[in-house]
Protein backbone atom coordinates (compact mmCIF):
# COMPACT_ATOMS: atom_id res chain seq x y z
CA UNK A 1 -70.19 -3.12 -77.72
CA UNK A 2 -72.75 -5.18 -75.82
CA UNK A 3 -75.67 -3.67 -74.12
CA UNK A 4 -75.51 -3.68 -70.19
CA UNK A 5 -78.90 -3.85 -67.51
CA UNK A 6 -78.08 -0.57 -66.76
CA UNK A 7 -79.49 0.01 -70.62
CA UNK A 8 -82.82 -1.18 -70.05
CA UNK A 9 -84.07 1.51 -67.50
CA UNK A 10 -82.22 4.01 -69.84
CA UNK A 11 -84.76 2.51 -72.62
CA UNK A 12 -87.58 2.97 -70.46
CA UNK A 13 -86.69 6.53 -69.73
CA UNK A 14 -86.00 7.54 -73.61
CA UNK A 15 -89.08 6.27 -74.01
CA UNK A 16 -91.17 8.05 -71.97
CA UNK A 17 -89.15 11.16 -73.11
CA UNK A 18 -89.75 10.48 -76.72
CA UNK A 19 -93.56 10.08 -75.99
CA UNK A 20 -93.89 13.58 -74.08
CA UNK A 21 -92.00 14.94 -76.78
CA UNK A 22 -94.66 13.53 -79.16
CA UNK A 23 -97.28 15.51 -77.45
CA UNK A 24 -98.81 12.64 -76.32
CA UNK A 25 -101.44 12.87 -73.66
CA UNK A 26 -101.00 11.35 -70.22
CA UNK A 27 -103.22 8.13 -71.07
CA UNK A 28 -100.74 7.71 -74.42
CA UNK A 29 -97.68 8.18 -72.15
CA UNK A 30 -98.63 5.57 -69.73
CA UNK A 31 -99.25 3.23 -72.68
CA UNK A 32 -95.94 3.83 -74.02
CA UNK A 33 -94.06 2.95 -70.72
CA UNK A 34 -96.31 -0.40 -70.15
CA UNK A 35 -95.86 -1.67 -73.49
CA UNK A 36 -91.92 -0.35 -73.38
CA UNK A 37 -91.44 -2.16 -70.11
CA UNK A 38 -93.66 -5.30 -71.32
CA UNK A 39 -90.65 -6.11 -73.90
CA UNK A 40 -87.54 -5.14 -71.76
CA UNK A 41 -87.05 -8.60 -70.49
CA UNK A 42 -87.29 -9.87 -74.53
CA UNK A 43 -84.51 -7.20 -75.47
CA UNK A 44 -81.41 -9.39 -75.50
CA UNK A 45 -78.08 -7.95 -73.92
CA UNK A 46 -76.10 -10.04 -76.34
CA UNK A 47 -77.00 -6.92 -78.97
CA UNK A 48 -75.77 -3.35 -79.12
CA UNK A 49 -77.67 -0.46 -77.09
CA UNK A 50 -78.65 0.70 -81.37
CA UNK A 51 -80.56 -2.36 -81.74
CA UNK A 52 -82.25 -2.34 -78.53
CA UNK A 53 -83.06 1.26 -79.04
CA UNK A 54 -84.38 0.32 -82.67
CA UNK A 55 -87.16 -1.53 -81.26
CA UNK A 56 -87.89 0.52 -78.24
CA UNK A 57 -88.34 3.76 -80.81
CA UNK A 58 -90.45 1.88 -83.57
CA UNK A 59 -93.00 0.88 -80.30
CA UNK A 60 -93.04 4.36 -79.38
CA UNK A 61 -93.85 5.79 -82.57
CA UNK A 62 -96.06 2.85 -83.33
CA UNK A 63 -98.40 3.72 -79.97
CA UNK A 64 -98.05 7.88 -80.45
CA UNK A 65 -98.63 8.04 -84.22
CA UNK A 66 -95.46 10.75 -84.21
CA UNK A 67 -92.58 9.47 -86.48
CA UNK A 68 -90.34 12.79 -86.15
CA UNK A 69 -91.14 13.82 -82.84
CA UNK A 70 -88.16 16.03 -82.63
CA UNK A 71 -88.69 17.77 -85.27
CA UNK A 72 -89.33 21.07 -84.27
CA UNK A 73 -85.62 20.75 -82.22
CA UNK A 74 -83.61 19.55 -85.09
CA UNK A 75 -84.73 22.64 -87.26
CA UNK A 76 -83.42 25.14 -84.13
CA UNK A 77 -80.24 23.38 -83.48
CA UNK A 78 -79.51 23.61 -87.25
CA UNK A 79 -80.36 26.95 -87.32
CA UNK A 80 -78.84 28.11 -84.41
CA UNK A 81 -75.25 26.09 -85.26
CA UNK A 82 -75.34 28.07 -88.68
CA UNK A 83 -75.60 30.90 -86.87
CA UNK A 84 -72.34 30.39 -85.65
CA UNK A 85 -70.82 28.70 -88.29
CA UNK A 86 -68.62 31.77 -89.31
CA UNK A 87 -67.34 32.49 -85.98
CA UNK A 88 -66.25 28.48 -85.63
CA UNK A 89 -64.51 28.82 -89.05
CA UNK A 90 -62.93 31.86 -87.88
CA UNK A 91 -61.90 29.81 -84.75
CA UNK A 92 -60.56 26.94 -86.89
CA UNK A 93 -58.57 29.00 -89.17
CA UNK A 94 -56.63 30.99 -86.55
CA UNK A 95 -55.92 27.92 -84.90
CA UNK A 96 -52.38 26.33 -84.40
CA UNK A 97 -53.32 23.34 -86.26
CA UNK A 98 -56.83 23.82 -88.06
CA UNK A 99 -57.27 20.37 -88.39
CA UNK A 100 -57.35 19.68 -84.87
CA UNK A 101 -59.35 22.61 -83.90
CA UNK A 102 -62.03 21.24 -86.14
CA UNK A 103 -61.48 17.74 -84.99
CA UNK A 104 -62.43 19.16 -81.49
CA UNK A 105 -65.45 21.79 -82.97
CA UNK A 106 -66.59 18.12 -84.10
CA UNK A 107 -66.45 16.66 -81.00
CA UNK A 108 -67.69 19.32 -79.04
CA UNK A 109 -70.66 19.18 -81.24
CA UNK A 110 -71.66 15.91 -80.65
CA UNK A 111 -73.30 16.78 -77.57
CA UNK A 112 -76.33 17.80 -79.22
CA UNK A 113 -78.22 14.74 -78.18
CA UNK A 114 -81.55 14.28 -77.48
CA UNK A 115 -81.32 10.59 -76.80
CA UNK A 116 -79.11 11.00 -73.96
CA UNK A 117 -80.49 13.86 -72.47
CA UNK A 118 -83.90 15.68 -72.37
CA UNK A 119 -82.61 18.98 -73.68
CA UNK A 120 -80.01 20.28 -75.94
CA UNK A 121 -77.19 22.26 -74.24
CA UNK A 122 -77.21 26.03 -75.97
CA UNK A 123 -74.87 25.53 -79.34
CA UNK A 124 -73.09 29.08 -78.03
CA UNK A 125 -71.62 27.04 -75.48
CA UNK A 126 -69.87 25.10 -77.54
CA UNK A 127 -67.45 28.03 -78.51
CA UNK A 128 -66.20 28.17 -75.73
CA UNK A 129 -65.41 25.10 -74.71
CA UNK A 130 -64.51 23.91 -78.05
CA UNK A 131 -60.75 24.17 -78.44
CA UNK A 132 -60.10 23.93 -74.81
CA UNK A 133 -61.56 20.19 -74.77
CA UNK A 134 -58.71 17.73 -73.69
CA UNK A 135 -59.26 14.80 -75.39
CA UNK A 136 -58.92 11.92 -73.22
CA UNK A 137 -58.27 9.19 -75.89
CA UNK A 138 -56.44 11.36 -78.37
CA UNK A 139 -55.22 9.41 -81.96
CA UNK A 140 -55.26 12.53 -84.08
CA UNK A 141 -51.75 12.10 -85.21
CA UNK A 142 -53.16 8.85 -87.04
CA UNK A 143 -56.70 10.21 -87.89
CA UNK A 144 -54.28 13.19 -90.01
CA UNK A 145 -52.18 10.43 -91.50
CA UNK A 146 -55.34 8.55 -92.66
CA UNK A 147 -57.73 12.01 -93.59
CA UNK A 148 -54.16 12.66 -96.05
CA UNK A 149 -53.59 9.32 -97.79
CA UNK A 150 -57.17 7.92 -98.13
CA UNK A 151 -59.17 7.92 -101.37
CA UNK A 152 -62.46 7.28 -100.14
CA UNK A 153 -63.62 8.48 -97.07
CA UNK A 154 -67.13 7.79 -95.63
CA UNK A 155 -68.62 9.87 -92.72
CA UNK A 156 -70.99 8.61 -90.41
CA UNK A 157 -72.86 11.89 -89.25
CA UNK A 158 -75.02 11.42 -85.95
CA UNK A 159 -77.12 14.58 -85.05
CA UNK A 160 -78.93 17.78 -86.56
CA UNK A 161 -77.02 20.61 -85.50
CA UNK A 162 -74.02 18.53 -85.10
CA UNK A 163 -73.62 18.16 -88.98
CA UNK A 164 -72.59 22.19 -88.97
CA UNK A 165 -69.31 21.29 -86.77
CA UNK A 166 -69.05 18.14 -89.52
CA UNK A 167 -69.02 20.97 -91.85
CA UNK A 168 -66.29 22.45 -90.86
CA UNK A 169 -64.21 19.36 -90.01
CA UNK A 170 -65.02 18.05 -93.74
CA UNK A 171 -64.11 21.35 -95.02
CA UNK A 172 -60.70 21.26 -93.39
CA UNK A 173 -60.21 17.62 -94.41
CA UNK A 174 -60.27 18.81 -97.89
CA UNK A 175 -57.57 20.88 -97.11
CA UNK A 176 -55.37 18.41 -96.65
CA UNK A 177 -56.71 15.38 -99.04
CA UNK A 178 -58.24 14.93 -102.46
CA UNK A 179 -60.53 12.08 -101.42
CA UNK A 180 -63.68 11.40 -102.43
CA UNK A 181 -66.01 12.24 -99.50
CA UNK A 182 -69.47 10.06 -98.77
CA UNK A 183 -71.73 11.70 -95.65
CA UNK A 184 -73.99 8.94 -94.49
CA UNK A 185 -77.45 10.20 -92.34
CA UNK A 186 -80.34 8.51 -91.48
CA UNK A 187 -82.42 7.00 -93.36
CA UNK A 188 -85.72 7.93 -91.80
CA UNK A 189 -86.14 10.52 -88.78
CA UNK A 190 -85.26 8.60 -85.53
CA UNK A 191 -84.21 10.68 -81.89
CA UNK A 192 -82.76 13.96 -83.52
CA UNK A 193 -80.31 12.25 -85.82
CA UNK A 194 -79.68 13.59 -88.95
CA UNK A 195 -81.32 13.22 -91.97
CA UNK A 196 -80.71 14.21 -95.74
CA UNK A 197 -82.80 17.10 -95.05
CA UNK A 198 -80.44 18.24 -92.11
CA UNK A 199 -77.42 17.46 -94.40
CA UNK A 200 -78.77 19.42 -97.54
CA UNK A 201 -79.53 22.61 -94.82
CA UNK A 202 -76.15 22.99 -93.40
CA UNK A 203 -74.38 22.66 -97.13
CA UNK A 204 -73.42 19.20 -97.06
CA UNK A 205 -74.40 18.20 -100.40
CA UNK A 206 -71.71 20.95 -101.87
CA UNK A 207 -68.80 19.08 -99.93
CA UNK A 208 -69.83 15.37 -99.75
CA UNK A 209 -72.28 13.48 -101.81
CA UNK A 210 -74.89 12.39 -99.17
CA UNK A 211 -76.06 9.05 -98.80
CA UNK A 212 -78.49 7.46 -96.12
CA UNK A 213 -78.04 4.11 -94.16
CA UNK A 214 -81.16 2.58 -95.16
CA UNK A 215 -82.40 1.77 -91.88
CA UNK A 216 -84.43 3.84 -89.18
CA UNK A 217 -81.67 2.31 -86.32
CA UNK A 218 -80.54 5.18 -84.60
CA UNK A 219 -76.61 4.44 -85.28
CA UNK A 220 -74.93 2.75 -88.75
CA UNK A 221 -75.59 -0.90 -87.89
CA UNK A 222 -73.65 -3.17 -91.06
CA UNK A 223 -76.29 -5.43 -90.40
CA UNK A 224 -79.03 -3.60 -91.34
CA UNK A 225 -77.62 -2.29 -94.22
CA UNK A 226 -78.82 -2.77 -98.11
CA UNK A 227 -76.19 -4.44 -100.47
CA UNK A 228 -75.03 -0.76 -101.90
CA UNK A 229 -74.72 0.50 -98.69
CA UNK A 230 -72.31 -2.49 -97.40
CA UNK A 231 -70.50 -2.46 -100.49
CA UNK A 232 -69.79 1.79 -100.08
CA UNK A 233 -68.62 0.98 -96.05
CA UNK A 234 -66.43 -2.06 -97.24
CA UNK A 235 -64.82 0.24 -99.91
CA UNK A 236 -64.25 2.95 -97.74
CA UNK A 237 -60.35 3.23 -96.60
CA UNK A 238 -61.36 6.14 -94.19
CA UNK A 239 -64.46 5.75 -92.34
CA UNK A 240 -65.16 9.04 -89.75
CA UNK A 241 -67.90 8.07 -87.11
CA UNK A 242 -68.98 10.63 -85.19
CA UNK A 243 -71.45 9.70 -81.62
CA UNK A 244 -71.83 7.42 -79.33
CA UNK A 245 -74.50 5.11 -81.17
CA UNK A 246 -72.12 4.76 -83.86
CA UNK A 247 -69.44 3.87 -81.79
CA UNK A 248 -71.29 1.18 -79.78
CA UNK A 249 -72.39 -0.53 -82.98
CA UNK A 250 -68.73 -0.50 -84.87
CA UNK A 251 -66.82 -0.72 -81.80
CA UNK A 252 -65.89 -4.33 -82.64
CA UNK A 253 -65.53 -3.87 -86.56
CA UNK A 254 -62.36 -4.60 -88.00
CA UNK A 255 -62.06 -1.62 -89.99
CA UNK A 256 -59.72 1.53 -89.97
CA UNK A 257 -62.38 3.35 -88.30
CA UNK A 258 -61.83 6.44 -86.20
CA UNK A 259 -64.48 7.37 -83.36
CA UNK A 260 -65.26 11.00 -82.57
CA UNK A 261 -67.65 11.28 -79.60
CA UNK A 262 -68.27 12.68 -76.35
CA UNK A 263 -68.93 9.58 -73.88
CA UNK A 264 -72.61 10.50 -72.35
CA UNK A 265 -73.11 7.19 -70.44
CA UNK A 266 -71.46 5.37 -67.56
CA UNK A 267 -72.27 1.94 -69.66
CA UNK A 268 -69.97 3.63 -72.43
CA UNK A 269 -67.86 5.06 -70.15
CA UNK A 270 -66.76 2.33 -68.72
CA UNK A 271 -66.29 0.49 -71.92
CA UNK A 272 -64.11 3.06 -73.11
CA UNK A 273 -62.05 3.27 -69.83
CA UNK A 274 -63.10 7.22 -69.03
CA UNK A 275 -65.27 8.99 -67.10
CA UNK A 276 -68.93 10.51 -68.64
CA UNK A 277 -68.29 13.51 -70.77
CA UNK A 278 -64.73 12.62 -71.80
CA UNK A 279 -63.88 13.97 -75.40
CA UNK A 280 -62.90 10.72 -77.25
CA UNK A 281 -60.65 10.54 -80.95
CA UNK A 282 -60.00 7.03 -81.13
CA UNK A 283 -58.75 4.89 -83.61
CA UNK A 284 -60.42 1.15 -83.80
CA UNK A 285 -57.68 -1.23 -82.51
């Protein structure tokens, strides 16, 4: 998915955000958004929004000094999601068809994005408007078929707090399949994605073995990736990629690839053919 102009004040906004959430002082923040809006017109549209985003985060942490500037957020949302990780499991397992109910926990989850908006929704929410979520593009009939027969399947997390409802989808997964089961974070903090750390808290590690992109681009860009990492995606007969950044940068792999996001812009939106905040499971064409 190519980036759009409408992308470019969305850069300049993120990074402003990003700086405040620094704790950068007003002379700082005014840096930030001259030198941010100084290299708008070289960020090329031909690229994904990841890419664009890459550089627009490595200025801002370049000019504030703060490399994890969210820091402090991640650690809550995890904490708070755990929190309610027995009453989701309880959800999921008094569902009609667990799977699905933790396809849609998953979903639900991904909302917990600091890059789209300035502050997380409360995780209690999401209970409630988990299993009722009517998803728009809706291949889970495939996605089951694919989670059952697949021997290797690599998940692409996206953000801290999210990787509890990941939890529970991977646990249900392994209801169902005998795959071997690769959770891919971040390699370096970037936005509030999630890291190893993040993965490790919520129990990860006992489910999946937990591997990192190799890159600080906030979204699994092939391109960016080190030989071993490549080599585990190509192998992969399942890959799971949960968010929107994800999505924009594999949207025109050739891969059986399913995407699990909520669609937080109108640039995505309209790629996708839905309006903002539709609940997406779709299966790469």
């Amino acid at each position: 998915m190519k980036a759009e102009l409408d992308c470019l004040p969305c850069m300049l906004r993120r990074a402003l955000q990003t700086a405040r959430a620094a704790g950068a002082d007003g002379s700082t923040q005014r840096q930030v958004v001259y030198s941010v809006a100084q290299i708008l017109p070289e960020l090329p549209l031909s690229s994904s929004p990841p890419e664009l985003s890459q550089r627009v985060y490595r200025l801002v942490a370049q000019i504030t000094g703060n490399h994890d500037p969210y820091l402090k957020e991640k650690q809550e949302a995890n904490r708070i999601a755990m929190k309610l990780y027995p009453q989701i499991k309880r959800a999921v397992a008094e569902a009609q068809d667990p799977l699905l109910a933790a396809c849609k926990f998953a979903i639900a989850g991904n909302i917990l994005d600091l890059g789209s908006q300035s502050q997380y929704p409360h995780p209690e929410t999401l209970l409630e408007t988990a299993l009722g979520l009517d998803l728009v593009i809706n291949d889970y009939a495939d996605f089951r078929t694919s989670a059952e027969r697949a021997k290797l399947i690599l998940y692409l997390a996206d953000n801290a707090g999210e990787v509890v409802f990941d939890r529970v989808l991977i646990e249900q997964i392994l209801q169902i399949s005998e795959a071997e089961i690769y959770f891919m974070v971040r390699e370096k903090p970037i936005i509030n994605d999630a890291t190893r750390e993040d993965a490790q808290l919520v129990g990860l590690n006992k489910l999946a073995q937990i591997v990192t992109t190799g890159s600080d681009a906030p979204a699994f860009l092939p391109s960016e990736c080190p030989p071993e990492v490549l080599k585990l995606y190509r192998s992969a007969e399942l890959v799971i990629s949960k968010g929107q950044g994800n999505f924009e940068a594999l949207s025109e792999e050739k891969k059986n690839i399913f995407f699990l996001l909520r669609a937080k812009c109108p640039v995505a939106a309209r790629f996708l053919g839905v309006d903002i905040g539709a609940a997406i499971l779709k299966k790469q064409e």
